[in-house]
Protein backbone atom coordinates (compact mmCIF):
# COMPACT_ATOMS: atom_id res chain seq x y z
CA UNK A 1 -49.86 38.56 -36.93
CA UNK A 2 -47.83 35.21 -35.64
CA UNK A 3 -50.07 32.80 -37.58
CA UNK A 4 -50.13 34.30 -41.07
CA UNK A 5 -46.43 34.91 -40.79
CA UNK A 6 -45.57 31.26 -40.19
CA UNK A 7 -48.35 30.28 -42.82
CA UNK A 8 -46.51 32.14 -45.37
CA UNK A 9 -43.20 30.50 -44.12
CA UNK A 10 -41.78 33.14 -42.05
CA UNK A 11 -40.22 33.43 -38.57
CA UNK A 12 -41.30 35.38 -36.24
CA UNK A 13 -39.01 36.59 -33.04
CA UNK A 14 -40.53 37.75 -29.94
CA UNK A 15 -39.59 39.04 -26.96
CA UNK A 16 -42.45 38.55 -24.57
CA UNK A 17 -44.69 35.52 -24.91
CA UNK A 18 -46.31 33.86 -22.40
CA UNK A 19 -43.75 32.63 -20.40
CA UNK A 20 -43.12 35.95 -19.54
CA UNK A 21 -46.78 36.46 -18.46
CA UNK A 22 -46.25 33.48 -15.91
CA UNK A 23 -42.89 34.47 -15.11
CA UNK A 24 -43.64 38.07 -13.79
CA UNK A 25 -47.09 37.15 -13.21
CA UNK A 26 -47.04 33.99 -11.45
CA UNK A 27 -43.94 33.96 -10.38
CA UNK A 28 -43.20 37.29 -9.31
CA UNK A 29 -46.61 38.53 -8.35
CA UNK A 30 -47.61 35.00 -7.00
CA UNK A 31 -50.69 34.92 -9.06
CA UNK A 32 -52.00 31.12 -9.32
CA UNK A 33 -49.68 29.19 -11.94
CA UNK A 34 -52.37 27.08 -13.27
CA UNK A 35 -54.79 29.32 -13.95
CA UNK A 36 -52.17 31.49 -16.15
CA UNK A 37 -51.43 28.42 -17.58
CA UNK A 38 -54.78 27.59 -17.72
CA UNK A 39 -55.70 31.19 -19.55
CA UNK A 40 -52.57 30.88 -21.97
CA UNK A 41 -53.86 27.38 -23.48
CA UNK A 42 -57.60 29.18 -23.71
CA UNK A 43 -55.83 31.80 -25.65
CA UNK A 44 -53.29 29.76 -27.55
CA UNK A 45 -54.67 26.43 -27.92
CA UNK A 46 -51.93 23.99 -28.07
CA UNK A 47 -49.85 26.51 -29.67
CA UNK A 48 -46.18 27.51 -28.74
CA UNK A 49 -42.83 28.61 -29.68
CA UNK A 50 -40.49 25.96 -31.56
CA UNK A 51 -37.51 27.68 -29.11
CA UNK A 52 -36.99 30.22 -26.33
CA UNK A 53 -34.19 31.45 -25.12
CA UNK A 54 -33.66 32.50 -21.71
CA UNK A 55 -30.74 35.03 -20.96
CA UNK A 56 -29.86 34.45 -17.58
CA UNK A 57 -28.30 37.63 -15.67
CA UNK A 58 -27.65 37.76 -11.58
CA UNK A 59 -30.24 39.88 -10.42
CA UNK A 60 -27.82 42.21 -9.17
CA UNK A 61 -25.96 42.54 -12.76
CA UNK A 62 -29.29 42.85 -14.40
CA UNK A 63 -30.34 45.83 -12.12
CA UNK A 64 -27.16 46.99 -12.70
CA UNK A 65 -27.13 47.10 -16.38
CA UNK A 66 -30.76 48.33 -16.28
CA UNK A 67 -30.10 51.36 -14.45
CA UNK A 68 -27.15 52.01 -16.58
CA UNK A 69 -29.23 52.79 -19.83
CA UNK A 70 -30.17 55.95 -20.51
CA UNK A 71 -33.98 57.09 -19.83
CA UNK A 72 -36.69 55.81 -17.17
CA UNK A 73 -36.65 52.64 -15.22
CA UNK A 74 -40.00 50.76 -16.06
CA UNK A 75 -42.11 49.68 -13.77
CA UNK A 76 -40.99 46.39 -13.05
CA UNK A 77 -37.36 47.47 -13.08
CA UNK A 78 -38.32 49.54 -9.63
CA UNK A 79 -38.99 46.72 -8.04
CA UNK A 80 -37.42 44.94 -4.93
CA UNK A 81 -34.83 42.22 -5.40
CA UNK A 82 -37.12 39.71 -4.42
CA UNK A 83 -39.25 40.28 -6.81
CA UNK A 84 -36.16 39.84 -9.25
CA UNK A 85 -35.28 37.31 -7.81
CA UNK A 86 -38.39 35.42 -7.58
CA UNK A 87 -38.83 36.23 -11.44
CA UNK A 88 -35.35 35.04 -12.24
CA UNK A 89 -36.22 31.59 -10.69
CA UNK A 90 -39.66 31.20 -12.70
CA UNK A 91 -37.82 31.83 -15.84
CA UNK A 92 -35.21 29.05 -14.51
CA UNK A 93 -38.05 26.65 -13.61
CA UNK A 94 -39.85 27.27 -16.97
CA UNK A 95 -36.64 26.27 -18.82
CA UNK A 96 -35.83 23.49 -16.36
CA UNK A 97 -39.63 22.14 -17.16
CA UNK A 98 -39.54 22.24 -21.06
CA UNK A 99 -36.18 21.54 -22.28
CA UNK A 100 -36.90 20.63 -25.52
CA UNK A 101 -37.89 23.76 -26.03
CA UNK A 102 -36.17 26.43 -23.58
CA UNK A 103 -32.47 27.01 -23.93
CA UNK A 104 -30.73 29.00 -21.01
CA UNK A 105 -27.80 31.50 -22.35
CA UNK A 106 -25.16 32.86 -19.45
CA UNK A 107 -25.76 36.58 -20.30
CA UNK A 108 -22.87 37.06 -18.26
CA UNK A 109 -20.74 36.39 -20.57
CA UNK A 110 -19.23 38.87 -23.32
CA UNK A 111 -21.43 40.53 -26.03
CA UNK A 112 -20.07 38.25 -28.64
CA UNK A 113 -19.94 35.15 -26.55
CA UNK A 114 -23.38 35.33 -25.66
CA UNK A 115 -24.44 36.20 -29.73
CA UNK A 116 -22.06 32.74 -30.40
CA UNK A 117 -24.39 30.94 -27.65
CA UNK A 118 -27.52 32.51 -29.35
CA UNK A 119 -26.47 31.64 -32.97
CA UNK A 120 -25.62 27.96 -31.91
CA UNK A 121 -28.83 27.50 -29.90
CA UNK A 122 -30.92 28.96 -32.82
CA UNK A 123 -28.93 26.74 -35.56
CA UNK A 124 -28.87 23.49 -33.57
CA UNK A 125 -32.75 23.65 -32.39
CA UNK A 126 -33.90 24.69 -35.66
CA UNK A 127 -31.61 23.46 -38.00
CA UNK A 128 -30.87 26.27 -39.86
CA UNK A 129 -27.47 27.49 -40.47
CA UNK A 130 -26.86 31.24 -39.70
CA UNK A 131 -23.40 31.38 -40.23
């Protein structure tokens, strides 16, 4: 579904791609980084998102606002803060590593503060304006 969309000049917005996979994966489960790596390029080839945005939360203030919406926790929201905070990190260390692509938002912020962050990253990287 990605491909043809950008073929026919789309955009496409996700909100898992791979990084996530190493993230919770690697990172949080401590499976071998290379070899996710490793299975994402076997998958992918050399392809990869023109920008991803990384909403950084405290692990406690993401728990927080996790348990706060209505219905059942998910699986990975049950687990221990070390796992969170483990997770957290990779996501860090995955932006840290590609900054040409990765842009890191404060989620802490206020709902429209972060949306200003999120409209200025988007503009800037891809040169659009959204306003």
């Amino acid at each position: 579904m990605i491909v043809p969309a950008l073929e026919a000049g789309g955009w496409v917005v996700c909100d898992r791609f791979t990084d996530s996979t190493i993230a919770y994966q690697g990172y949080g489960r401590g499976l071998a980084l290379e070899e996710l790596a490793a299975l994402g390029r076997f998958a992918l080839g050399e392809f990869a998102p023109d920008l991803t945005l990384v909403l950084d939360l405290p692990v406690t203030e993401g728990l927080s606002r996790a348990a706060s919406r209505p219905g059942v926790a998910d699986r990975f929201e049950r687990l221990d803060r070390e796992f969170h905070e483990r997770l957290r990190a990779g996501f860090l260390a995955i932006a840290a590593a590609e900054p040409e692509r990765c842009v890191v938002i404060d989620a802490t912020a206020s709902v429209d503060t972060v949306h200003r962050a999120i409209v200025r990253a988007v503009a800037t990287r891809l040169g659009v304006a959204l306003e």
